[in-house]
PDB file of N, CA and C in Angstrom:
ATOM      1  N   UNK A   1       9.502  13.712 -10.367  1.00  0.00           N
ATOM      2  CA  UNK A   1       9.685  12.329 -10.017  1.00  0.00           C
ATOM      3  C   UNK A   1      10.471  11.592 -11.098  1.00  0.00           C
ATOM      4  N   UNK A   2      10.330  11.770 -12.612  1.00  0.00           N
ATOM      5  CA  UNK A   2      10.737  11.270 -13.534  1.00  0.00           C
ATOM      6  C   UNK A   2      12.012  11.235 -13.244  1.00  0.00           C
ATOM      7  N   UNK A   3      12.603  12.923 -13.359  1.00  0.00           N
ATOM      8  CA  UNK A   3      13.576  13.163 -12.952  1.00  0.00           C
ATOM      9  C   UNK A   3      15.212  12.294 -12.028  1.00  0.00           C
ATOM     10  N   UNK A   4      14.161  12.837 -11.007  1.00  0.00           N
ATOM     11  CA  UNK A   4      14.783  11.476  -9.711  1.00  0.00           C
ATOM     12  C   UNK A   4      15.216  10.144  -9.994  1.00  0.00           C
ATOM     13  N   UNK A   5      13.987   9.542 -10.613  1.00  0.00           N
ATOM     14  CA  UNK A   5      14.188   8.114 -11.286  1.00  0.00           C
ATOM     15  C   UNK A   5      15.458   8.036 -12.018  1.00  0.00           C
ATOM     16  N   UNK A   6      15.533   8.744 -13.324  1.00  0.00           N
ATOM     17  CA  UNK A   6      16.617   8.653 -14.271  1.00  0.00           C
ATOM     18  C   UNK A   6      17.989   9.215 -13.363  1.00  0.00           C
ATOM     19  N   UNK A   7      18.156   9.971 -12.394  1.00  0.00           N
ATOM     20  CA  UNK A   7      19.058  10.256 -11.999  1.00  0.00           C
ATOM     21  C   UNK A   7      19.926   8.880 -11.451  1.00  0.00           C
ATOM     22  N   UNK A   8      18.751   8.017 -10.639  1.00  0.00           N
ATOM     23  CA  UNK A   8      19.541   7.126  -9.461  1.00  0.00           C
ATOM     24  C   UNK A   8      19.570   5.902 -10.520  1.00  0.00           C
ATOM     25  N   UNK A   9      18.633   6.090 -11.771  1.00  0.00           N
ATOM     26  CA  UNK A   9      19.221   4.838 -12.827  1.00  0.00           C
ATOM     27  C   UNK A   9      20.800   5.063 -13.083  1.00  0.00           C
ATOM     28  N   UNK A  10      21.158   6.353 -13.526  1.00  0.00           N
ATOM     29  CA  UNK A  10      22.390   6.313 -14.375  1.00  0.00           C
ATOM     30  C   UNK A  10      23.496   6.341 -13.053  1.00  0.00           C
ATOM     31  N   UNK A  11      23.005   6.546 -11.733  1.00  0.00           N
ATOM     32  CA  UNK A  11      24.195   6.061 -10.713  1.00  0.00           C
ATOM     33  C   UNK A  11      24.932   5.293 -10.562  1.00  0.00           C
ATOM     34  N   UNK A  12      26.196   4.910 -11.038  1.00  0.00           N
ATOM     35  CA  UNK A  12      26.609   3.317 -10.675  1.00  0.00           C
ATOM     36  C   UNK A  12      26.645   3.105  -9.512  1.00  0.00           C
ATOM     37  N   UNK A  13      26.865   4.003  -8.411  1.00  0.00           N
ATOM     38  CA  UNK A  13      27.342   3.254  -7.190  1.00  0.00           C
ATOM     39  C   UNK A  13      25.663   2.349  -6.505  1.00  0.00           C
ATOM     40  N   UNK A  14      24.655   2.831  -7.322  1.00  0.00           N
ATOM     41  CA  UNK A  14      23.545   2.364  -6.730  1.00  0.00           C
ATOM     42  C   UNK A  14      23.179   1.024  -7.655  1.00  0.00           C
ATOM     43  N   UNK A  15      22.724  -0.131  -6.249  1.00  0.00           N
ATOM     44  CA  UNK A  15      22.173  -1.074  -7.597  1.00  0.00           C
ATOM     45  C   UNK A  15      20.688  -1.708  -7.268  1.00  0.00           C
ATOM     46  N   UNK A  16      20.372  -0.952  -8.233  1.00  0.00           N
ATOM     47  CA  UNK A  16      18.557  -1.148  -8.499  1.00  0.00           C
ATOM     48  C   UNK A  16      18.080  -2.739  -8.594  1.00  0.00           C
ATOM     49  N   UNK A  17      17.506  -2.809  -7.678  1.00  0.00           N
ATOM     50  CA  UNK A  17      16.438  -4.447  -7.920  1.00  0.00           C
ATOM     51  C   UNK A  17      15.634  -4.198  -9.289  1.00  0.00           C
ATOM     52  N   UNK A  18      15.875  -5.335  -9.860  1.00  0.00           N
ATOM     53  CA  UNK A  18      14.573  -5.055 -11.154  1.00  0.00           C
ATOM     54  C   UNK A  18      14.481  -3.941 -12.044  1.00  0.00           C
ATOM     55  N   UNK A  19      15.600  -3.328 -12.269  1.00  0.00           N
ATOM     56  CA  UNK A  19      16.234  -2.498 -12.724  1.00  0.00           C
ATOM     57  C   UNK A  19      15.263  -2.418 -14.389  1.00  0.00           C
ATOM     58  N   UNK A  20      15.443  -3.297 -15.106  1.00  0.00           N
ATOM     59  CA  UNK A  20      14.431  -3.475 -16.089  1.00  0.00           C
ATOM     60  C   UNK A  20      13.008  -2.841 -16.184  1.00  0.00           C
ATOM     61  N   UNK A  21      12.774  -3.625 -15.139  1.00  0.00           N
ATOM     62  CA  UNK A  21      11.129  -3.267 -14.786  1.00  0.00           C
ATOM     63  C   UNK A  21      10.474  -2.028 -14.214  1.00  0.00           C
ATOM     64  N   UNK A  22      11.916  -1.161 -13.676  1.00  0.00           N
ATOM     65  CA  UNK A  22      11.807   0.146 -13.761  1.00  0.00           C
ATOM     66  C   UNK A  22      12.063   1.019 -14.442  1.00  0.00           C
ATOM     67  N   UNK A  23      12.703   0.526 -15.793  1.00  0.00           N
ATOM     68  CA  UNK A  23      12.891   1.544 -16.730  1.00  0.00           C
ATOM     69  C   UNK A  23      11.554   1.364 -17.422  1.00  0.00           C
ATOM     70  N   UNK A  24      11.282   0.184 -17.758  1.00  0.00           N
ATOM     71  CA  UNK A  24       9.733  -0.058 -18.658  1.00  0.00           C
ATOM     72  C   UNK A  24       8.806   1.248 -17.455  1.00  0.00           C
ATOM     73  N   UNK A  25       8.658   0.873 -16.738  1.00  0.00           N
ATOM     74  CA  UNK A  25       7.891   1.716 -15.554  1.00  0.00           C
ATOM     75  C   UNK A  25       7.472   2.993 -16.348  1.00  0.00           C
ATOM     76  N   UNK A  26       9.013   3.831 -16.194  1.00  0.00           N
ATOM     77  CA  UNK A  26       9.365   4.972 -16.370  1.00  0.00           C
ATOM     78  C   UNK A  26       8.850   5.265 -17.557  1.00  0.00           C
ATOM     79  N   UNK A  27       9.354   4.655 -19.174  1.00  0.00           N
ATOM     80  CA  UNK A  27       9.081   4.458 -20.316  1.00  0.00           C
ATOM     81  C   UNK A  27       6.723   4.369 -20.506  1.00  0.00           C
ATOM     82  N   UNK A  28       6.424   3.778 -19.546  1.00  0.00           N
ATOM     83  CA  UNK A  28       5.277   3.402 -19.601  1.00  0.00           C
ATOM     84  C   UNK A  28       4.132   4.598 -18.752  1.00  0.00           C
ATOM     85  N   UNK A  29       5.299   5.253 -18.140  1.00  0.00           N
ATOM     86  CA  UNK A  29       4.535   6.677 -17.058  1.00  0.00           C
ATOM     87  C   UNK A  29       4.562   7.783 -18.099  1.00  0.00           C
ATOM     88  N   UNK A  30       5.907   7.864 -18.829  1.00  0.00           N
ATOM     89  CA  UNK A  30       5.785   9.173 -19.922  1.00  0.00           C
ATOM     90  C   UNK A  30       5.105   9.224 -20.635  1.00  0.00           C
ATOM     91  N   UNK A  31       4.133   7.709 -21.121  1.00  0.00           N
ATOM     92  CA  UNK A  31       2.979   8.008 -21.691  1.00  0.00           C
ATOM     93  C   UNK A  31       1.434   8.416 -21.340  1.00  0.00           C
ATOM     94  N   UNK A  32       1.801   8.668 -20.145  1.00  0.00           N
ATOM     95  CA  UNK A  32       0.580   9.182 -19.300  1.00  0.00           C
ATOM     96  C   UNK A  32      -0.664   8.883 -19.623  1.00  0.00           C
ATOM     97  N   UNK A  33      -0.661   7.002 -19.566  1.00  0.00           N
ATOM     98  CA  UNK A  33      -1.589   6.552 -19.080  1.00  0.00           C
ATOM     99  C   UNK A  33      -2.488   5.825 -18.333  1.00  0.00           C
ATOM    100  N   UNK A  34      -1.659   5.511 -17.403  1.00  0.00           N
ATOM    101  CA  UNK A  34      -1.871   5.072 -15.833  1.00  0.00           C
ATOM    102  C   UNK A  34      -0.860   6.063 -15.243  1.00  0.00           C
ATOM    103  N   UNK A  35      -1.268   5.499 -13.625  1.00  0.00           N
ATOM    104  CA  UNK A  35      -0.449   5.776 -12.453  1.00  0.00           C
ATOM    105  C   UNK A  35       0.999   4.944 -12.264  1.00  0.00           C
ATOM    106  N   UNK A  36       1.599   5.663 -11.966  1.00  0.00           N
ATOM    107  CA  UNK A  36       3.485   4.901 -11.620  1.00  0.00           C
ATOM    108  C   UNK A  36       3.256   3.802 -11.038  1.00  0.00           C
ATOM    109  N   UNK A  37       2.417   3.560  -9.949  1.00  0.00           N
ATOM    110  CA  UNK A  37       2.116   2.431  -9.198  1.00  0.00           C
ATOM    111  C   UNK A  37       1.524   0.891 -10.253  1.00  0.00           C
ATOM    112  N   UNK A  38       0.878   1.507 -11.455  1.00  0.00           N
ATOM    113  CA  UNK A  38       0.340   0.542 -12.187  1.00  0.00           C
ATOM    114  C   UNK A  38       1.125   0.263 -12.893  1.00  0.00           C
ATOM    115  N   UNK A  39       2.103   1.691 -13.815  1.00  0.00           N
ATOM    116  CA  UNK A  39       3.375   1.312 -14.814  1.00  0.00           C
ATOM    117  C   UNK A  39       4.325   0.336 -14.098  1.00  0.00           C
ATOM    118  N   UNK A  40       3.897   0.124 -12.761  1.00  0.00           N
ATOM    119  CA  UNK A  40       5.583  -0.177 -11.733  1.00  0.00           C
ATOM    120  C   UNK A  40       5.208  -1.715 -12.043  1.00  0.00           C
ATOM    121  N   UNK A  41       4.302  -1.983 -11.788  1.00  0.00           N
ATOM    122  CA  UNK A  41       3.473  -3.678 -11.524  1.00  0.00           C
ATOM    123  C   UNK A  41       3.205  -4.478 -12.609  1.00  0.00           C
ATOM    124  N   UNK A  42       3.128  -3.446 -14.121  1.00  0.00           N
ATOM    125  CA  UNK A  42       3.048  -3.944 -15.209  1.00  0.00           C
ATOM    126  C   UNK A  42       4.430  -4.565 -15.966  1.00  0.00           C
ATOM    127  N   UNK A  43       5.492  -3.285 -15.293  1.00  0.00           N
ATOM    128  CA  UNK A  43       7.256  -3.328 -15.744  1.00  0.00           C
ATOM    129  C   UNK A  43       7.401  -4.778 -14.674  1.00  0.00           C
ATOM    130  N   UNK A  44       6.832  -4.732 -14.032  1.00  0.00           N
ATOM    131  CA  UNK A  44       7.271  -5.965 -13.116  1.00  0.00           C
ATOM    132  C   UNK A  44       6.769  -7.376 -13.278  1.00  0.00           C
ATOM    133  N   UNK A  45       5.901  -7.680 -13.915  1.00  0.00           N
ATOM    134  CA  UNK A  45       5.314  -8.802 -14.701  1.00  0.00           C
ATOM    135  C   UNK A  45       5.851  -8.687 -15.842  1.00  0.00           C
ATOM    136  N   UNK A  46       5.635  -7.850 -16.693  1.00  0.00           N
ATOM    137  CA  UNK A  46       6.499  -8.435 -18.370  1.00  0.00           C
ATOM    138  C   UNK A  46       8.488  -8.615 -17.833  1.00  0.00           C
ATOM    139  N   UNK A  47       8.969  -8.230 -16.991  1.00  0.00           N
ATOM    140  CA  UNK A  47      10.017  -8.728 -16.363  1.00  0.00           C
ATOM    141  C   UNK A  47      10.403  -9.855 -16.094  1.00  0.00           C
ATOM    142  N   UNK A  48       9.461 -10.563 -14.956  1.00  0.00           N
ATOM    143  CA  UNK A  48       9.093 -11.916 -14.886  1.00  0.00           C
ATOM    144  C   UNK A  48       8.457 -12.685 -15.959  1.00  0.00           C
ATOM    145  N   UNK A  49       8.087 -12.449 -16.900  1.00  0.00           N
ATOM    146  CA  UNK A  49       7.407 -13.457 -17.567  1.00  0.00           C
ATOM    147  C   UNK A  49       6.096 -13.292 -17.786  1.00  0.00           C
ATOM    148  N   UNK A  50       5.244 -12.553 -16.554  1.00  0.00           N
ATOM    149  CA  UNK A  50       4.392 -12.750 -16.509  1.00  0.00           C
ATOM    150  C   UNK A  50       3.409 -12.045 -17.149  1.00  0.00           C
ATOM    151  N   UNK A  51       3.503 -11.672 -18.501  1.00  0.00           N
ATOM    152  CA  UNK A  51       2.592 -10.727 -18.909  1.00  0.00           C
ATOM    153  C   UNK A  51       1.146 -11.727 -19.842  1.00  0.00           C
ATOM    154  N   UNK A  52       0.313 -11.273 -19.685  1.00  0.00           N
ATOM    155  CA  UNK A  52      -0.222  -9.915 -19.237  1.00  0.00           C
ATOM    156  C   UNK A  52      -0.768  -9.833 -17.877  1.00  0.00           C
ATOM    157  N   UNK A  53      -0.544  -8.553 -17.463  1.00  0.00           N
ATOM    158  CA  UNK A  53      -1.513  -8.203 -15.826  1.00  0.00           C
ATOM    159  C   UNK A  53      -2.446  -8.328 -15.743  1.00  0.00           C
ATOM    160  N   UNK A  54      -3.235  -8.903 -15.315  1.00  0.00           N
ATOM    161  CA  UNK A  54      -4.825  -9.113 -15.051  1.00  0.00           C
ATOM    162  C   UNK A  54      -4.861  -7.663 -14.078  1.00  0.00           C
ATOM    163  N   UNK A  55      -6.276  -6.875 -14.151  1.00  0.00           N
ATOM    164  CA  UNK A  55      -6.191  -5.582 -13.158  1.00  0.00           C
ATOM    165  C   UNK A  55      -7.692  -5.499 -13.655  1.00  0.00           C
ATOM    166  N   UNK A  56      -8.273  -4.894 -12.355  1.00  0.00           N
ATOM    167  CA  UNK A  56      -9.712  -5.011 -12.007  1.00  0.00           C
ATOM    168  C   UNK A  56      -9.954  -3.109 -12.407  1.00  0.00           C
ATOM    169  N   UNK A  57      -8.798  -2.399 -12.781  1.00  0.00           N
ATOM    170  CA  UNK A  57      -8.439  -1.164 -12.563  1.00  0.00           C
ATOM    171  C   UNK A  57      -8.818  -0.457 -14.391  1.00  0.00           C
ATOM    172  N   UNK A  58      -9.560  -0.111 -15.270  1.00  0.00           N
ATOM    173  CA  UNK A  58      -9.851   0.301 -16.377  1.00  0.00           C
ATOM    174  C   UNK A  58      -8.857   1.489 -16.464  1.00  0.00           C
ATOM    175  N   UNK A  59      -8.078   2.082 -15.817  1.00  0.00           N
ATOM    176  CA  UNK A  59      -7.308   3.043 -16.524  1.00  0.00           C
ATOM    177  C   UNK A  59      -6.037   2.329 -16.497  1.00  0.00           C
ATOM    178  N   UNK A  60      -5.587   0.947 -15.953  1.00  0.00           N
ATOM    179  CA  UNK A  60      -4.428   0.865 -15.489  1.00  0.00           C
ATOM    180  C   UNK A  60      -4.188  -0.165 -17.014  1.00  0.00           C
ATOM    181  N   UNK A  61      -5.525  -0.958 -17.275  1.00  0.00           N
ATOM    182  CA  UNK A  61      -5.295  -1.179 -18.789  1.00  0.00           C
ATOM    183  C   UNK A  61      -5.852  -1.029 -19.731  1.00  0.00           C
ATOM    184  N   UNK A  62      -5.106   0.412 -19.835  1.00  0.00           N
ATOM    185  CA  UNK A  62      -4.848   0.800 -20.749  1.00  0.00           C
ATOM    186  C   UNK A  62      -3.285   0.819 -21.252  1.00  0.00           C
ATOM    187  N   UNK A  63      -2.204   0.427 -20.416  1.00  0.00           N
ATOM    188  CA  UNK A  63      -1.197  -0.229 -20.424  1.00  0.00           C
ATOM    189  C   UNK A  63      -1.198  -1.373 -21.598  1.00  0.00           C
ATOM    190  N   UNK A  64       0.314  -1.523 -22.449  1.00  0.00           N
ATOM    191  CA  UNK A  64       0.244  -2.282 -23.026  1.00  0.00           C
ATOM    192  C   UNK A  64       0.383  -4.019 -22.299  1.00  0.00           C
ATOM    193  N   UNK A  65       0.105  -4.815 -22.746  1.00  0.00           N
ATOM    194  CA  UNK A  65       0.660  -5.840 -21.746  1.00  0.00           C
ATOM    195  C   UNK A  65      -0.384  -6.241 -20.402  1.00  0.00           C
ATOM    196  N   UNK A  66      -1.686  -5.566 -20.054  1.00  0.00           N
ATOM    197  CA  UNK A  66      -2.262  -5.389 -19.203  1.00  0.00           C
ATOM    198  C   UNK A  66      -3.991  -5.925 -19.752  1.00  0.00           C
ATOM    199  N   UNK A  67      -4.548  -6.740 -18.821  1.00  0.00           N
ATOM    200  CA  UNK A  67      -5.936  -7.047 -19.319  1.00  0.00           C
ATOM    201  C   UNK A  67      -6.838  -6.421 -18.116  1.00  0.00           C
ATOM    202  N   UNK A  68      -8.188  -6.186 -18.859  1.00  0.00           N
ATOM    203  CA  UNK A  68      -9.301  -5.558 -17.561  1.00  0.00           C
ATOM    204  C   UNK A  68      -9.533  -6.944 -17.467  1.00  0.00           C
ATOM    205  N   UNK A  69      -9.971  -7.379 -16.265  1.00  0.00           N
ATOM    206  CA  UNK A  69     -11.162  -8.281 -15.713  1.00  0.00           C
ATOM    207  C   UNK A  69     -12.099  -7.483 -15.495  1.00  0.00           C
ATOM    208  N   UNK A  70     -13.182  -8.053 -16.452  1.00  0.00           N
ATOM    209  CA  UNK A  70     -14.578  -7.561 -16.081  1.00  0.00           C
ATOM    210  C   UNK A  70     -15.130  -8.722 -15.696  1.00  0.00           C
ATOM    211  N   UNK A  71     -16.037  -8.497 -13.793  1.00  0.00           N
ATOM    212  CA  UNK A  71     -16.476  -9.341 -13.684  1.00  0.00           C
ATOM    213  C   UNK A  71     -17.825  -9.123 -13.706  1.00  0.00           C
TER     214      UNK A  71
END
């Protein structure tokens, strides 16, 4: 999957939405410690502005940039 990713990054003819927030993604999956789905949502808030992620999810922060809600 990594793979794939970096391939269609370095494509020019392709142009990635949020392009940023998927390299952090990528950068944040090779450290294998969340799921892509969580690296994807985390690259996508510190993108926007919006960091940190609030996540109800204990492995997902473990992400930098990412807070547990414990309720």
């Amino acid at each position: 999957m990594l793979m794939a990713f970096n391939a269609l990054l370095e494509t020019q003819e392709i142009d990635i939405q949020s392009e940023p927030a998927l390299e952090r993604a990528l950068h944040l999956y090779r450290q294998g410690r969340a799921e892509f789905a969580d690296c994807l949502h985390a690259g996508l808030c510190a993108a926007a502005g919006q960091a940190p992620m609030l996540t109800f999810d204990a492995k997902a922060a473990r992400l930098p940039q990412v807070e547990l809600i414990v309720s």
